[in-house]
PDB file of N, CA and C in Angstrom:
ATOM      1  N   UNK A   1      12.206 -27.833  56.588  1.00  0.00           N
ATOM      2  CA  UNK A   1      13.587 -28.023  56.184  1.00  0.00           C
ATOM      3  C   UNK A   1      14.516 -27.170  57.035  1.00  0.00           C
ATOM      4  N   UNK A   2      14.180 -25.753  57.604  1.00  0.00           N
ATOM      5  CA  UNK A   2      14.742 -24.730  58.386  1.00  0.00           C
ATOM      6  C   UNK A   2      15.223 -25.585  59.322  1.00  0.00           C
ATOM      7  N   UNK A   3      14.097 -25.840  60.328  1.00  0.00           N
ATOM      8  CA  UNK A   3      14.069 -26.792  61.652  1.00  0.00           C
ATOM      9  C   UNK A   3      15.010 -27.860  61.685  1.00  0.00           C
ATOM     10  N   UNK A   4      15.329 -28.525  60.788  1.00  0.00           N
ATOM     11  CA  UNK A   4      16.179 -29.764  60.701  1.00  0.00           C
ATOM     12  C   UNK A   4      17.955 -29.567  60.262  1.00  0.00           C
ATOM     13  N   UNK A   5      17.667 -28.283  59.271  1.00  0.00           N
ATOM     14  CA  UNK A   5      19.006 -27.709  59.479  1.00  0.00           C
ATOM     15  C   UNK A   5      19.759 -27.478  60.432  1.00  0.00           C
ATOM     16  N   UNK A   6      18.878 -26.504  61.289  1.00  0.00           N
ATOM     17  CA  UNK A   6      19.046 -25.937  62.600  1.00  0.00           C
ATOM     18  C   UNK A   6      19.052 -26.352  64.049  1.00  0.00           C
ATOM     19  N   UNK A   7      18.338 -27.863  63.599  1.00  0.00           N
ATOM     20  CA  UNK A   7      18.723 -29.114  64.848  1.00  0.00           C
ATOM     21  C   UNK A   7      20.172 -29.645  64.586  1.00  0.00           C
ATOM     22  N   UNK A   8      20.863 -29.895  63.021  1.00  0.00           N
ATOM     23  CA  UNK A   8      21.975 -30.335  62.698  1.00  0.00           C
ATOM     24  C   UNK A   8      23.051 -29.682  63.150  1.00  0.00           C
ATOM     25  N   UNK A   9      22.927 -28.383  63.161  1.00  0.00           N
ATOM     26  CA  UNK A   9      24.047 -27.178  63.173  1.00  0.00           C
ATOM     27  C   UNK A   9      23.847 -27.173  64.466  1.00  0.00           C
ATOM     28  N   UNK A  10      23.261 -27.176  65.385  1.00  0.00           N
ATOM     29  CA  UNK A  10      22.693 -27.267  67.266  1.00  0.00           C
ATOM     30  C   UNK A  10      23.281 -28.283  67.838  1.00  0.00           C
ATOM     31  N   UNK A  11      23.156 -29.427  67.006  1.00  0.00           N
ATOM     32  CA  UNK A  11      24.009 -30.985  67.392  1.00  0.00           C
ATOM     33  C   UNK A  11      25.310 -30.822  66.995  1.00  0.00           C
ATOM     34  N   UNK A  12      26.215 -30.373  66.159  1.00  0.00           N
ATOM     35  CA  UNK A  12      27.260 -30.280  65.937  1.00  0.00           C
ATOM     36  C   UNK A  12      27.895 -29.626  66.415  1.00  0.00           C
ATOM     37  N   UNK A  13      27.695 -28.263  67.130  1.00  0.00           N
ATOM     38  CA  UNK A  13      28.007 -27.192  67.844  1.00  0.00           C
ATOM     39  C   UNK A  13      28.343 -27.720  69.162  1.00  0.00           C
ATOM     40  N   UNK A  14      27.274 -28.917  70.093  1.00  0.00           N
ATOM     41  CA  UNK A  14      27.295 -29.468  70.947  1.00  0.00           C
ATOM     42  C   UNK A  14      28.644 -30.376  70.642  1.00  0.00           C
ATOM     43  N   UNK A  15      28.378 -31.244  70.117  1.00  0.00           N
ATOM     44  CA  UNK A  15      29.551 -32.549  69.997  1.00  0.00           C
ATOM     45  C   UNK A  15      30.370 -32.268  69.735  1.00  0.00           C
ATOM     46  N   UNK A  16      30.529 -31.256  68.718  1.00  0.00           N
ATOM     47  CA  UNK A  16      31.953 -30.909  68.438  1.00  0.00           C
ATOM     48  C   UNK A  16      33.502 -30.891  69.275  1.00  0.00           C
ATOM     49  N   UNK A  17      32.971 -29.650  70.299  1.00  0.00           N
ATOM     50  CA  UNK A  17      33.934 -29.312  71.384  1.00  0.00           C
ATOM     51  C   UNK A  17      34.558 -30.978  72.172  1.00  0.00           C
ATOM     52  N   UNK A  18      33.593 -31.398  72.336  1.00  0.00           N
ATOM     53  CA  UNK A  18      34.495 -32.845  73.029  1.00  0.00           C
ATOM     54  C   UNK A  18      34.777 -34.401  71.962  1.00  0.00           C
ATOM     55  N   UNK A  19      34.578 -33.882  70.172  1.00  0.00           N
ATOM     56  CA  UNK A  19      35.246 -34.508  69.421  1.00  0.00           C
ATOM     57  C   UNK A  19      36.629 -34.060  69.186  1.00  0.00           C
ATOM     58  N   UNK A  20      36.493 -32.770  69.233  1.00  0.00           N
ATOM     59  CA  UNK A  20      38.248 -32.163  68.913  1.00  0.00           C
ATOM     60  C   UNK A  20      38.600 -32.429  70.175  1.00  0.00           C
ATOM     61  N   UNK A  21      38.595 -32.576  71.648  1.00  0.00           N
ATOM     62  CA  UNK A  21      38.977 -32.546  73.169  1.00  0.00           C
ATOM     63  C   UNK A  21      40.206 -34.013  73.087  1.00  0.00           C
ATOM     64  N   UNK A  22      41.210 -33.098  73.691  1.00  0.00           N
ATOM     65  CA  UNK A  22      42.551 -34.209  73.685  1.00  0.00           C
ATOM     66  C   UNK A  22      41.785 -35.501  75.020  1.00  0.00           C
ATOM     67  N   UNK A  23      41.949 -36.859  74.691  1.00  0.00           N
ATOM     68  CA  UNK A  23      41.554 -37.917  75.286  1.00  0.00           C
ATOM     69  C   UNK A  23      42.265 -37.686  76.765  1.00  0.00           C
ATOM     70  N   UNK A  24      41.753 -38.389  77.802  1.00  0.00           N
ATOM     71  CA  UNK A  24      41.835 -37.864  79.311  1.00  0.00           C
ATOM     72  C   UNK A  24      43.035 -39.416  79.136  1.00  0.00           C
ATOM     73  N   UNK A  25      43.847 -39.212  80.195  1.00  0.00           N
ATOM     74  CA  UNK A  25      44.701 -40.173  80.422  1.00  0.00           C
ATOM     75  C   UNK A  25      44.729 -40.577  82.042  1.00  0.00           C
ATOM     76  N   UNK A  26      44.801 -41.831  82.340  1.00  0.00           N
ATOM     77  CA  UNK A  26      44.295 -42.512  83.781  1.00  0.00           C
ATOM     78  C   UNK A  26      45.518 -42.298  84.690  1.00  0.00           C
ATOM     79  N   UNK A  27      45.359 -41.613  85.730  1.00  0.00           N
ATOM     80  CA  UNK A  27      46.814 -41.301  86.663  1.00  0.00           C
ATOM     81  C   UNK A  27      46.747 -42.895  87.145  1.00  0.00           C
ATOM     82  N   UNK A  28      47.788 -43.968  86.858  1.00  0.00           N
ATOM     83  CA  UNK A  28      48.276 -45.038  87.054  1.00  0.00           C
ATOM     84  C   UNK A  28      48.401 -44.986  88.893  1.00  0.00           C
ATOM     85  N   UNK A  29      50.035 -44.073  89.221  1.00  0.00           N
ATOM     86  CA  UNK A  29      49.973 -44.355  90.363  1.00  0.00           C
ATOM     87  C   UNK A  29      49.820 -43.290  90.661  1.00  0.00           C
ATOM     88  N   UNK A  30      49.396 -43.245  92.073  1.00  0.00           N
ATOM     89  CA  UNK A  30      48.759 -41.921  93.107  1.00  0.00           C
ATOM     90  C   UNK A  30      50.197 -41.937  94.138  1.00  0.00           C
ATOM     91  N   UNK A  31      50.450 -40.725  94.590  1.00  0.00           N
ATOM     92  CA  UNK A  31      51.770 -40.532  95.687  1.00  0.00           C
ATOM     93  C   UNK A  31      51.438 -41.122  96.704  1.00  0.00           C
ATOM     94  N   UNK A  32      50.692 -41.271  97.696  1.00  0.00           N
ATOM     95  CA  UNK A  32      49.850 -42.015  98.915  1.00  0.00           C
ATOM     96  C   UNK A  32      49.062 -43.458  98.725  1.00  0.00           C
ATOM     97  N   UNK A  33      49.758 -44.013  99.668  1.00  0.00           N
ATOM     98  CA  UNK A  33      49.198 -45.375 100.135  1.00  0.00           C
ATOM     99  C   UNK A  33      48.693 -45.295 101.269  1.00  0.00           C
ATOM    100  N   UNK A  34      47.103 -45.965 101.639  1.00  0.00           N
ATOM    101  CA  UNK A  34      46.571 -46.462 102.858  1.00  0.00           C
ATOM    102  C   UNK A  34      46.641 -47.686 103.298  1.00  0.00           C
ATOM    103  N   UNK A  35      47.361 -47.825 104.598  1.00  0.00           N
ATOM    104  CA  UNK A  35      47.749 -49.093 104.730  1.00  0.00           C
ATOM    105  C   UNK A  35      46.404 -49.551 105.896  1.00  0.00           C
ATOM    106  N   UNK A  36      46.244 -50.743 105.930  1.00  0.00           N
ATOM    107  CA  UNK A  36      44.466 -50.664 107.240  1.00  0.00           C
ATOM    108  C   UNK A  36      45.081 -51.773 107.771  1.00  0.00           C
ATOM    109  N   UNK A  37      44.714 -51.335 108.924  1.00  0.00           N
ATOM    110  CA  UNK A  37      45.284 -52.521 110.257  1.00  0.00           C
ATOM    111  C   UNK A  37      46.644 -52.375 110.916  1.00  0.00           C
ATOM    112  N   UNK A  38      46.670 -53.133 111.620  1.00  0.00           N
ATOM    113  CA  UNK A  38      47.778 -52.855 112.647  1.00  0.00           C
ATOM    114  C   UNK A  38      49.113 -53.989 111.876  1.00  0.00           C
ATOM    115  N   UNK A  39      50.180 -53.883 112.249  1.00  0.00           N
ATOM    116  CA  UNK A  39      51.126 -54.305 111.848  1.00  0.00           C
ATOM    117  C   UNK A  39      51.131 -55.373 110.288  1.00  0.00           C
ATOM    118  N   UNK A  40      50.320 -54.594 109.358  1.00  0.00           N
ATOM    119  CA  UNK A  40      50.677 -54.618 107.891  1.00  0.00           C
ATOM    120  C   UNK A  40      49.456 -55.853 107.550  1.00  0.00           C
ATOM    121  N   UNK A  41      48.501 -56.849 108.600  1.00  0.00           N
ATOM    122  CA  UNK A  41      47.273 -57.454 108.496  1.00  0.00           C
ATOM    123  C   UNK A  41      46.480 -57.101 107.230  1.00  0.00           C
ATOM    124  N   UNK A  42      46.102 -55.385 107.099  1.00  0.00           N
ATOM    125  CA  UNK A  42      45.260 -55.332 106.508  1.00  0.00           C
ATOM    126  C   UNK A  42      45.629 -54.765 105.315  1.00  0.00           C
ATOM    127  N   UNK A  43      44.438 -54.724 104.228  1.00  0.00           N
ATOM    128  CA  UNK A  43      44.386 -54.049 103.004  1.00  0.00           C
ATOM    129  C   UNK A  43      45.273 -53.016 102.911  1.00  0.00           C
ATOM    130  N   UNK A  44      45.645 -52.533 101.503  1.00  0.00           N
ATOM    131  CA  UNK A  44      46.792 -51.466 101.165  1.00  0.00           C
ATOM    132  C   UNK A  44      46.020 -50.989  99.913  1.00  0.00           C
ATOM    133  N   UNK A  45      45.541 -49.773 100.092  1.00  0.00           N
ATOM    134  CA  UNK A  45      44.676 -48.954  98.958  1.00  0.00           C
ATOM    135  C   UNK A  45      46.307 -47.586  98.576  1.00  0.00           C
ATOM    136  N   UNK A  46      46.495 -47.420  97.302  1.00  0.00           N
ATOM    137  CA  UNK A  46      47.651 -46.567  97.182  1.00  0.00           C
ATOM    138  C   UNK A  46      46.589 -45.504  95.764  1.00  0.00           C
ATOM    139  N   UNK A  47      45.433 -45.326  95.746  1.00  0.00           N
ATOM    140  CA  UNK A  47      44.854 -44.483  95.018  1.00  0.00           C
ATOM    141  C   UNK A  47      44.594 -42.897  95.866  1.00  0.00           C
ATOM    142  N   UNK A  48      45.370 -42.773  96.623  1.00  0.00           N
ATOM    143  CA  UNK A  48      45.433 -41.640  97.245  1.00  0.00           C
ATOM    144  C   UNK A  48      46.360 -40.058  96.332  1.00  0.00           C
ATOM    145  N   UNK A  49      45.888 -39.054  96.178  1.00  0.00           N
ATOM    146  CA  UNK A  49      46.854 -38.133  95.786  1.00  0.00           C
ATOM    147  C   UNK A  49      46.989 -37.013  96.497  1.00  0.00           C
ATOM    148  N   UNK A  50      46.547 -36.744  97.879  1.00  0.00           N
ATOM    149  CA  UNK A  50      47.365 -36.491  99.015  1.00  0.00           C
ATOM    150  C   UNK A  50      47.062 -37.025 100.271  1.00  0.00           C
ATOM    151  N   UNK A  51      48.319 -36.359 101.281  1.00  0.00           N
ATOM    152  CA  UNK A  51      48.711 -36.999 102.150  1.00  0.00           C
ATOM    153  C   UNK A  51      47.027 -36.826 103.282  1.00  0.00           C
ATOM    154  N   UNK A  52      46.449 -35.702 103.341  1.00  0.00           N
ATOM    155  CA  UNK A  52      45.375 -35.240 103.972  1.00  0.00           C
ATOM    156  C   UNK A  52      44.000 -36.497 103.372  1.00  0.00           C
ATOM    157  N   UNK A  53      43.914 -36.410 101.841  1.00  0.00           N
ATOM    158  CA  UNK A  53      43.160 -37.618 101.758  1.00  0.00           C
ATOM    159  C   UNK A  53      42.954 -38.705 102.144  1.00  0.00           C
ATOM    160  N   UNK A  54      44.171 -39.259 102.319  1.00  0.00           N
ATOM    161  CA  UNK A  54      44.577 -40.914 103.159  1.00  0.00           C
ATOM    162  C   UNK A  54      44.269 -40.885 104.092  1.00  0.00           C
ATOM    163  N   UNK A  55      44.960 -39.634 104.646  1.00  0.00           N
ATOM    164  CA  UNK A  55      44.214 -39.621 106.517  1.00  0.00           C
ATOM    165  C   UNK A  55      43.185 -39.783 107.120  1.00  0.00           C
ATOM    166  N   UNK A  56      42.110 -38.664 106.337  1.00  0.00           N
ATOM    167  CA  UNK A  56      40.787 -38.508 106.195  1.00  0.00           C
ATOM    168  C   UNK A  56      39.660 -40.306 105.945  1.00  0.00           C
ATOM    169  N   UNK A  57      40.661 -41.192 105.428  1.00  0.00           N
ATOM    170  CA  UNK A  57      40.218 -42.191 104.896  1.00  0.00           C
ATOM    171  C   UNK A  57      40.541 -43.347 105.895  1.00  0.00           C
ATOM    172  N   UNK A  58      41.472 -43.106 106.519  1.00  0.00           N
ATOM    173  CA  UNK A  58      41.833 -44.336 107.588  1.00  0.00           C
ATOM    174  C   UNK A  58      41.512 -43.560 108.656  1.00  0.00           C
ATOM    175  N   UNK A  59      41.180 -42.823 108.895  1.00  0.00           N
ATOM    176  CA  UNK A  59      40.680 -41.787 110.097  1.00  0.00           C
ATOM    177  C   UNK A  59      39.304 -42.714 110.713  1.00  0.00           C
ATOM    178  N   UNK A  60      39.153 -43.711 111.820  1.00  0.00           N
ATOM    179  CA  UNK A  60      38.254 -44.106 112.733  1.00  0.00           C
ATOM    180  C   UNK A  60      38.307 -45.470 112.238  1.00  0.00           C
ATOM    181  N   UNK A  61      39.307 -45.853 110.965  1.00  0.00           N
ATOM    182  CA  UNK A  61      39.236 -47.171 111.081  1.00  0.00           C
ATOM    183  C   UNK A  61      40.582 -48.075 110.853  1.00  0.00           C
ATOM    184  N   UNK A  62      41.374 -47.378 111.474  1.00  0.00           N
ATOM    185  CA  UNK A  62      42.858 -47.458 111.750  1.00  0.00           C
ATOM    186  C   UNK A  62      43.566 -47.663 110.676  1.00  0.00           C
ATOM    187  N   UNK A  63      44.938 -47.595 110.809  1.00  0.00           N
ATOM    188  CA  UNK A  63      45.912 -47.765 110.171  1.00  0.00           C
ATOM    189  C   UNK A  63      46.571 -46.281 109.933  1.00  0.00           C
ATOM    190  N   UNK A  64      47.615 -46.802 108.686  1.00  0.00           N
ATOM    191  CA  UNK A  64      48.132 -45.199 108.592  1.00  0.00           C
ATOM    192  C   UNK A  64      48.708 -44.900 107.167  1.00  0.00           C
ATOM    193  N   UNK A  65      49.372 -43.679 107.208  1.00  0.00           N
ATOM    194  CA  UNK A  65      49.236 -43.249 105.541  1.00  0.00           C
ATOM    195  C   UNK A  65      50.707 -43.555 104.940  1.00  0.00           C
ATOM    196  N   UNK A  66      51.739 -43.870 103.828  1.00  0.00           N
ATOM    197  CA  UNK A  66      52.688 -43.593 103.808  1.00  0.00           C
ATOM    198  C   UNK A  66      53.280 -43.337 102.307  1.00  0.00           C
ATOM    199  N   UNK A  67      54.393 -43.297 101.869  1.00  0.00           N
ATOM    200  CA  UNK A  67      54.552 -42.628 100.479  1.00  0.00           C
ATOM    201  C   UNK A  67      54.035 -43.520  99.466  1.00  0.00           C
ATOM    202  N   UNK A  68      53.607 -43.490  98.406  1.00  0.00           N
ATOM    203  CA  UNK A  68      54.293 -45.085  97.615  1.00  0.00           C
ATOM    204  C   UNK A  68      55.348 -44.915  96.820  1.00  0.00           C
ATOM    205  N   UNK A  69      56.162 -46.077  97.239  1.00  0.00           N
ATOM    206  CA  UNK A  69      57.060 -46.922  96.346  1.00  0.00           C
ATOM    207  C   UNK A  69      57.081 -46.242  94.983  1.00  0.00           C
ATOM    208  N   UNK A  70      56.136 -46.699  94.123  1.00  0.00           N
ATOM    209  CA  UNK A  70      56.175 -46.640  92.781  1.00  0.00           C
ATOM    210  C   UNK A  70      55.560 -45.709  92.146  1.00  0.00           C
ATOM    211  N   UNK A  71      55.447 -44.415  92.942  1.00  0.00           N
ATOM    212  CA  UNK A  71      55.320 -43.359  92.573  1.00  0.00           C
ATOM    213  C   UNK A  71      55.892 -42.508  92.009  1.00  0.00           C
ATOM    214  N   UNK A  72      56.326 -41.932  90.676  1.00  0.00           N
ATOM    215  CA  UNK A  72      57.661 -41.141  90.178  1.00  0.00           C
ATOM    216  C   UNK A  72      56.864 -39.786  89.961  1.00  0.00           C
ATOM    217  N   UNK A  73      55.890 -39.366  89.972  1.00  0.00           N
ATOM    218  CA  UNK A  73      55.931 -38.162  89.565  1.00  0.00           C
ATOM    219  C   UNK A  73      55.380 -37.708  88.810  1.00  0.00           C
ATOM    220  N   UNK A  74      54.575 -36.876  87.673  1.00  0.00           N
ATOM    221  CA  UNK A  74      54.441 -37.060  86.315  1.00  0.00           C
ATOM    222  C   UNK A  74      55.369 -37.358  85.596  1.00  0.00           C
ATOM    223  N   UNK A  75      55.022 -37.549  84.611  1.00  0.00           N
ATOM    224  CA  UNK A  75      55.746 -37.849  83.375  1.00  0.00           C
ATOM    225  C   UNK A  75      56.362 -36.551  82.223  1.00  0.00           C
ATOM    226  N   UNK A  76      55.813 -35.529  82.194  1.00  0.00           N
ATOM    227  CA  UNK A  76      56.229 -34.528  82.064  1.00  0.00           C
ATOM    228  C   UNK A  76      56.267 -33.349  82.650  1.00  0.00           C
ATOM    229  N   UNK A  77      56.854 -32.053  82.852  1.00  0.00           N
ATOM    230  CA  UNK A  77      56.365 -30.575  83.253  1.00  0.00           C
ATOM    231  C   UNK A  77      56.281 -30.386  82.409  1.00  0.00           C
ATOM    232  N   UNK A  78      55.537 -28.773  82.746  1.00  0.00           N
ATOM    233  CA  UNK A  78      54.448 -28.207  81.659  1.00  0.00           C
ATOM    234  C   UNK A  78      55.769 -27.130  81.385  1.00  0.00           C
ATOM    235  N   UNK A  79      55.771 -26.679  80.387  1.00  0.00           N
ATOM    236  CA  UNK A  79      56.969 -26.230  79.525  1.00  0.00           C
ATOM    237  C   UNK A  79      56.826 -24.799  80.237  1.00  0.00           C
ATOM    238  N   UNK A  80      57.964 -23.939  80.713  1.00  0.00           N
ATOM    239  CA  UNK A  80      57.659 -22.519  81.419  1.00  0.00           C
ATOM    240  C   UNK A  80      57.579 -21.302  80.035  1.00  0.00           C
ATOM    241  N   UNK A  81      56.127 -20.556  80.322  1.00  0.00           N
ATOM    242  CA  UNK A  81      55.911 -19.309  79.077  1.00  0.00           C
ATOM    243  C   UNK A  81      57.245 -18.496  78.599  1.00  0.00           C
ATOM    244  N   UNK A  82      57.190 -18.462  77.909  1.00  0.00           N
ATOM    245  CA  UNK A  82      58.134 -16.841  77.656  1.00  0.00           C
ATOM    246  C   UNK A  82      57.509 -15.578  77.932  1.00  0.00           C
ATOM    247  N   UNK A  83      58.467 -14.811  78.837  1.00  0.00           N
ATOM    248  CA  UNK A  83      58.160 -13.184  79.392  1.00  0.00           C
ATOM    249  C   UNK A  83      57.864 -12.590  77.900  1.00  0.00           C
ATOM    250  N   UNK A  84      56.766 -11.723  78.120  1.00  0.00           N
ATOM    251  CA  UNK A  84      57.199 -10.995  76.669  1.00  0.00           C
ATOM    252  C   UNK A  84      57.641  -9.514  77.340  1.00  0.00           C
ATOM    253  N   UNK A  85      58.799  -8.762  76.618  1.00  0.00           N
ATOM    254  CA  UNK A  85      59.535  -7.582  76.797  1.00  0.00           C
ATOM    255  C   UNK A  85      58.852  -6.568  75.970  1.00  0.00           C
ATOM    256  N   UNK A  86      58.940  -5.255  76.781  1.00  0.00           N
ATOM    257  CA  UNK A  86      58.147  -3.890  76.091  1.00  0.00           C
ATOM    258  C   UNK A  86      59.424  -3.316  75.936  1.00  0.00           C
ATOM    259  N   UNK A  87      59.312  -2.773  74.772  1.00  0.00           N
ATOM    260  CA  UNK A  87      59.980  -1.674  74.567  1.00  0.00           C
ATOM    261  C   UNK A  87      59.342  -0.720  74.569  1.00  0.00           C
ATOM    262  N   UNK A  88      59.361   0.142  75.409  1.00  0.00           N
ATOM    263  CA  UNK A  88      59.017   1.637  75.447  1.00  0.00           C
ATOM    264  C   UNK A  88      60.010   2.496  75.342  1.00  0.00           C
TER     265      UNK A  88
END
């Protein structure tokens, strides 16, 4: 009966942490587009989130990198702390 307690309380301890865990949310658009080919021919991949990534990615098989369009930004900033003050 110990053993089975103590597998329950072992499993819950585990699962727990990523039952309470706030759900992950899908970055829609990425800031960088890869455009492939020469004068706009080829594929347009815009899952890039920097400018060095894209490069790295059309790097030996041409084309080139540029902003996207429909990129705004996040959706929120992260709220700035409050200083805390000493009185001494």
């Amino acid at each position: 009966m110990q053993k089975i307690t103590s597998a329950l309380l072992l499993a819950a301890a585990l699962v727990l942490p990523f039952a309470l865990a706030a759900p992950a949310r899908a970055q829609i658009y990425y800031p960088w587009c890869a455009q492939y080919g020469a004068g706009g021919d080829g594929g347009r991949n815009c899952g890039f989130s920097t400018y060095e990534q894209c490069m790295a990615t059309v790097s030996g098989v041409g084309g080139f990198c540029e902003k996207n369009s429909f990129y705004t930004g996040p959706a929120e900033r992260p709220a700035k702390r409050a200083r805390k003050r000493r009185d001494d």
